[in-house]
Protein backbone atom coordinates (compact mmCIF):
# COMPACT_ATOMS: atom_id res chain seq x y z
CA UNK A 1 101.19 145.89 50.88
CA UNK A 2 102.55 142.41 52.17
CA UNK A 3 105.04 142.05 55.10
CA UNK A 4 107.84 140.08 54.02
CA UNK A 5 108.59 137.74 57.26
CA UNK A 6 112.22 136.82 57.90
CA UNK A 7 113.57 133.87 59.92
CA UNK A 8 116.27 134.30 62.11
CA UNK A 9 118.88 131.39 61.67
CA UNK A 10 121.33 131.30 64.91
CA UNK A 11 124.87 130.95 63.66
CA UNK A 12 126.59 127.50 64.98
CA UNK A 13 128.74 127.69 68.00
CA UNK A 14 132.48 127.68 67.46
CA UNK A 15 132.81 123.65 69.03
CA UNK A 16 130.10 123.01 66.39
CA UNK A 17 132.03 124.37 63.86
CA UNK A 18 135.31 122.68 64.54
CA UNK A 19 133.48 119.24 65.06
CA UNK A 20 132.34 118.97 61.76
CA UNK A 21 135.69 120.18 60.27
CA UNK A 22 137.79 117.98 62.80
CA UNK A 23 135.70 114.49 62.74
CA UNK A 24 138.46 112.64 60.38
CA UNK A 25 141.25 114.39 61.26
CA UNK A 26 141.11 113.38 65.14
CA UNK A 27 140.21 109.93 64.25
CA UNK A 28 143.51 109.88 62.07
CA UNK A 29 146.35 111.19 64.27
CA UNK A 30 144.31 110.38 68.14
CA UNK A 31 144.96 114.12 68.76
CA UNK A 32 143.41 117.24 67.80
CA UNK A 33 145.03 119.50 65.15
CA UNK A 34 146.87 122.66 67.08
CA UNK A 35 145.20 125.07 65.34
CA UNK A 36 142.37 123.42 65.54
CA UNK A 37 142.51 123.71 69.08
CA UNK A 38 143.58 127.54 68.94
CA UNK A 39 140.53 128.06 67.14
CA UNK A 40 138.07 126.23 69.63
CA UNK A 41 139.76 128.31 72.46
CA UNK A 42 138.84 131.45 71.00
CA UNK A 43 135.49 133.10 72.68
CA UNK A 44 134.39 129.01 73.37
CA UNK A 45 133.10 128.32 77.01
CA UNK A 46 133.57 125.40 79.03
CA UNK A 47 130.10 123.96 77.88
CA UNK A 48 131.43 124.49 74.40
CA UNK A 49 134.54 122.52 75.17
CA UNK A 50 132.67 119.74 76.48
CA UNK A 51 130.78 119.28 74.09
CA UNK A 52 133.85 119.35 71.78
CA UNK A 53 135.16 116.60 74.01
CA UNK A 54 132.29 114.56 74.21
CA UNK A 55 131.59 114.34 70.41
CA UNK A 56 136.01 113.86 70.11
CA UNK A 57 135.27 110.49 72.26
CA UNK A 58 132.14 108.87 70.21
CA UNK A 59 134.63 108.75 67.41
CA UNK A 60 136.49 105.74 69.31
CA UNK A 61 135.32 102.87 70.10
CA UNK A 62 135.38 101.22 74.15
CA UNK A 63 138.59 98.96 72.91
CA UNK A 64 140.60 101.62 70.86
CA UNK A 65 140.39 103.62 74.27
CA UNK A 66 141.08 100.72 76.00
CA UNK A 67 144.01 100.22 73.63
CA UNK A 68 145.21 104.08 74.17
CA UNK A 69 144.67 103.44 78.00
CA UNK A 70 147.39 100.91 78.33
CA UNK A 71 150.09 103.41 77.14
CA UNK A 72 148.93 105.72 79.32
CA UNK A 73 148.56 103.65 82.50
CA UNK A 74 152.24 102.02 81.84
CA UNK A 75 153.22 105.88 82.58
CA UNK A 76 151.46 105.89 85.71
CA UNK A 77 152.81 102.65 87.24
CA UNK A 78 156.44 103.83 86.48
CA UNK A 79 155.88 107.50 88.18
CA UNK A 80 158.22 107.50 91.10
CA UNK A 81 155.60 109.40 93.29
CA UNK A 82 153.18 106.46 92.73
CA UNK A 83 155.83 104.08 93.62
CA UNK A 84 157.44 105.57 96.87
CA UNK A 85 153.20 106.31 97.96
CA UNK A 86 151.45 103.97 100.22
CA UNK A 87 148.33 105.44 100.59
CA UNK A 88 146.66 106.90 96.62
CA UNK A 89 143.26 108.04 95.29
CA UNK A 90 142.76 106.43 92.02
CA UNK A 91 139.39 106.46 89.99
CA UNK A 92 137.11 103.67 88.97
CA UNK A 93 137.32 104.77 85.31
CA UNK A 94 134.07 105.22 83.30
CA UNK A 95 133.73 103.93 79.53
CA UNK A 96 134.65 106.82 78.05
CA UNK A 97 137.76 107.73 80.63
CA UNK A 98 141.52 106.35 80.93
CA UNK A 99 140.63 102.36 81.76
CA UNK A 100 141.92 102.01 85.37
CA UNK A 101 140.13 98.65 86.76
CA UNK A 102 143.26 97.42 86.49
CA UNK A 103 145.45 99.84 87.94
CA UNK A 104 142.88 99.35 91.13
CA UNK A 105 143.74 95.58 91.14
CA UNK A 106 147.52 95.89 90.73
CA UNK A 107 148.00 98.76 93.33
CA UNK A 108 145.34 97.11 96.03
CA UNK A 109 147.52 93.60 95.29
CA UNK A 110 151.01 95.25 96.05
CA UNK A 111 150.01 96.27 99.35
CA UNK A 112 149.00 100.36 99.22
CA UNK A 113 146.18 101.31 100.34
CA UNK A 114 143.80 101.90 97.51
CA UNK A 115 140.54 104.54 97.74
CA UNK A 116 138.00 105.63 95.45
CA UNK A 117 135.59 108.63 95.32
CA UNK A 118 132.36 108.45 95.16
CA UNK A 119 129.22 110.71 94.73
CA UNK A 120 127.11 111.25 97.54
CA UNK A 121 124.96 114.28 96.67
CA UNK A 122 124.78 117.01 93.75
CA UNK A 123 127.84 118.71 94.76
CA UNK A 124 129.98 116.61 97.06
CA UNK A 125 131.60 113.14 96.86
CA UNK A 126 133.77 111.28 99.73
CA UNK A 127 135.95 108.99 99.30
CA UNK A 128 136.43 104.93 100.55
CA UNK A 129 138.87 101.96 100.58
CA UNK A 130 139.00 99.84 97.37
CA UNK A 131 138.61 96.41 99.53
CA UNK A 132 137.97 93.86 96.63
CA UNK A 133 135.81 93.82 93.15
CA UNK A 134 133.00 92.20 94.80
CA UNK A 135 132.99 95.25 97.29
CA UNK A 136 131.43 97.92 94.38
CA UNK A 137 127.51 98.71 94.50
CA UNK A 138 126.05 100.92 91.70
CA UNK A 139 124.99 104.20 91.99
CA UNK A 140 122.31 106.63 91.09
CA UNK A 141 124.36 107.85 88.57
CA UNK A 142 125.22 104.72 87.05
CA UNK A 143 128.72 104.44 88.65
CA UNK A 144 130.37 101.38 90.21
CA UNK A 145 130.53 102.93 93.76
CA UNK A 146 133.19 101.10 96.48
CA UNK A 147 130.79 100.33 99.71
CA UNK A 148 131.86 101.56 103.51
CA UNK A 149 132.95 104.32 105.67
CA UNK A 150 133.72 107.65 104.26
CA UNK A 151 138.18 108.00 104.83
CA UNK A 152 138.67 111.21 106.49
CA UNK A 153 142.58 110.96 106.76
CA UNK A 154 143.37 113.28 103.65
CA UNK A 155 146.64 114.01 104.89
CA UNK A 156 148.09 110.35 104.50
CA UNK A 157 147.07 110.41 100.90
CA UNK A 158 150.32 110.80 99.04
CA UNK A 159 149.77 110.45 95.62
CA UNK A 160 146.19 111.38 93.58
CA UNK A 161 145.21 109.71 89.75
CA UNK A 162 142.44 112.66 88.83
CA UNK A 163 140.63 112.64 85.38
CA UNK A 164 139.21 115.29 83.48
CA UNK A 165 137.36 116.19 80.57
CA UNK A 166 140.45 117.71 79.20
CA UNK A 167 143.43 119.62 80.86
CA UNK A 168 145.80 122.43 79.16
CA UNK A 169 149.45 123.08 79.35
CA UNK A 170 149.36 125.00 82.48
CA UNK A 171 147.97 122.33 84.30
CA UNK A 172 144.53 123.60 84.37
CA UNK A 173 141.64 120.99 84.59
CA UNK A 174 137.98 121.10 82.92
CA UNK A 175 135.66 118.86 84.62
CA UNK A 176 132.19 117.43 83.80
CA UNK A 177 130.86 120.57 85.45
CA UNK A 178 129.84 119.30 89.04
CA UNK A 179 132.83 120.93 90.76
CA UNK A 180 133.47 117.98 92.67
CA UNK A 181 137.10 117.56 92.01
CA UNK A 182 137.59 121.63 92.22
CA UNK A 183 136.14 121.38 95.78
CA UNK A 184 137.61 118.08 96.94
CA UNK A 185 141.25 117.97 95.99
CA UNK A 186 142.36 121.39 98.16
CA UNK A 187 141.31 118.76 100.95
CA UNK A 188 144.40 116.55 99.46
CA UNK A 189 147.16 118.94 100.88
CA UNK A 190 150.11 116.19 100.87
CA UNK A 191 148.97 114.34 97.65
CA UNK A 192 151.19 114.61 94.29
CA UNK A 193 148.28 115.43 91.77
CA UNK A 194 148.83 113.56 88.92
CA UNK A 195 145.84 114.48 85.90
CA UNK A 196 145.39 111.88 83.13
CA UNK A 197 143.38 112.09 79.75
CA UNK A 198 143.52 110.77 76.32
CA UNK A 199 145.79 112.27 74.02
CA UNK A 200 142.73 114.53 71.82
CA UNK A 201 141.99 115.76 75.38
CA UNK A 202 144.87 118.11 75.71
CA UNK A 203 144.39 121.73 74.84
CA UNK A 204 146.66 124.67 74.49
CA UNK A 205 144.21 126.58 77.05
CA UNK A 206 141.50 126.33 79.30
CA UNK A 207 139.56 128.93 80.83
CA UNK A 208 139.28 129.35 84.28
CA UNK A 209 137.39 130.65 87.47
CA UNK A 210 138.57 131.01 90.72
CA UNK A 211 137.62 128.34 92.43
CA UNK A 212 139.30 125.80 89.39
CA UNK A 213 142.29 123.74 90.84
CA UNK A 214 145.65 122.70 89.65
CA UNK A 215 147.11 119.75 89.16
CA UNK A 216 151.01 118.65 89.40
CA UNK A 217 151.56 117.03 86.48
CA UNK A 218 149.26 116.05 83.41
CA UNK A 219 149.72 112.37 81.49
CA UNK A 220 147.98 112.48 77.81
C-alpha cells in the first residue's frame, strides 16, 4: 500500500496579505485605506508592520517623497515650540524618511543650536552638534554621522524632530527595532517631542511594550 505524502503550505502573514491587496491603492491616495489598516492591526506584530511599511515606501520614488517631505517640513518650521526653542534634536533623514537636510541648514543658519544622533554601538546612539555639511563622516551603517564630542546637556534641549517607521493615533511610535529612540528620548525630559512620518505611515494602532515611548505630537 503507498503512503500518500502531503506538503505543508504555510498560510501568508496578514502584512503579506494586505500588501498585495493594497499595492495600487496606496500609490493612488499616499495613504493607506482605514480598513485596510484595521485589518493589518489585527493579530500582526511589529515585524509584520514593518515589513508592511517597508514594502508601502518602495512604491515611491526618492523625489515623490521628497515632494511629500516639503509639506510636511513647512509644518515643522511653523510649530511654535520649534520657533520659541534654541537648542533642538533634528535627524539627518535617510532616503526613505521625511527629507530634513534642509531643515538642518535653515535651523543651524538662524542661530539654534542644531544636534544630531548618531549610532555608536548595537543598542545606543549619542548625540552631537550639527557644525556645517562638511562636518558629516559615514558610518558603519551607512549613515551620514555629524563628527565630535558626544552633548550631554539633555536638559537644554527644548524641542525634538523624531522619526519612525510609523506612529498611531495615540501617539505611540514603531521604530526600526533597535530601541534606540525608546531608550534615548526619556533622557530628553524638557524637549517637546514632535514625531513625523509620511502620510501611509499613520495607523489606527500600534502595539506596544513597556519600555515603548510617547511622543507629543505626531505630523503625517
Amino acid at each position: 500500500m503507498k503512503t500518500r505524502k502531503f506538503q505543508t503550505v504555510s498560510s501568508p502573514s496578514i502584512a503579506d496579505t494586505l500588501l498585495a491587496r493594497s499595492a495600487s491603492t496606496v500609490r493612488s491616495s499616499a495613504t493607506g485605506s482605514s480598513s485596510l489598516q484595521e485589518e493589518i492591526l489585527r493579530g500582526s506584530s511589529k515585524l509584520e508592520l514593518r515589513r508592511y511599511v517597508r514594502s508601502l515606501k518602495k512604491q515611491f520614488t526618492h523625489e515623490e517623497l521628497i515632494e511629500q517631505s516639503s509639506m510636511l517640513i513647512r509644518r515643522v518650521q511653523e510649530h511654535p515650540r520649534l520657533r520659541s526653542a534654541e537648542t533642538v534634536l533634528l535627524y539627518n533623514s535617510l532616503p526613505d524618511e521625511v527629507y530634513t537636510h534642509a531643515l538642518i541648514r535653515q535651523l543651524h543658519a538662524e542661530g539654534k543650536t542644531v544636534l544630531l544622533p548618531v549610532v555608536v554601538s548595537e543598542t545606543e546612539m549619542e548625540i552631537r552638534h550639527y557644525t556645517s555639511p562638511s562636518s558629516f563622516k559615514e558610518s558603519s551603517y551607512g549613515i551620514l554621522e555629524p563628527v565630535g564630542e558626544a552633548f550631554t546637556d539633555f536638559p537644554s534641549i527644548t524641542f525634538a524632530l523624531i522619526p519612525g517607521m510609523a506612529f498611531d493615533a495615540a501617539r505611540h511610535r514603531l521604530g526600526r527595532g533597535k530601541g534606540y529612540y525608546d531608550r534615548f528620548l526619556p533622557l530628553l525630559t524638557n524637549a517637546y517631542k514632535l514625531g513625523i512620518c509620511f502620510p501611509f505611515q499613520s495607523l489606527p494602532s500600534i502595539p506596544i511594550d513597556e519600555y515603548d515611548q510617547l511622543v507629543d505630537e505626531v505630523i503625517c
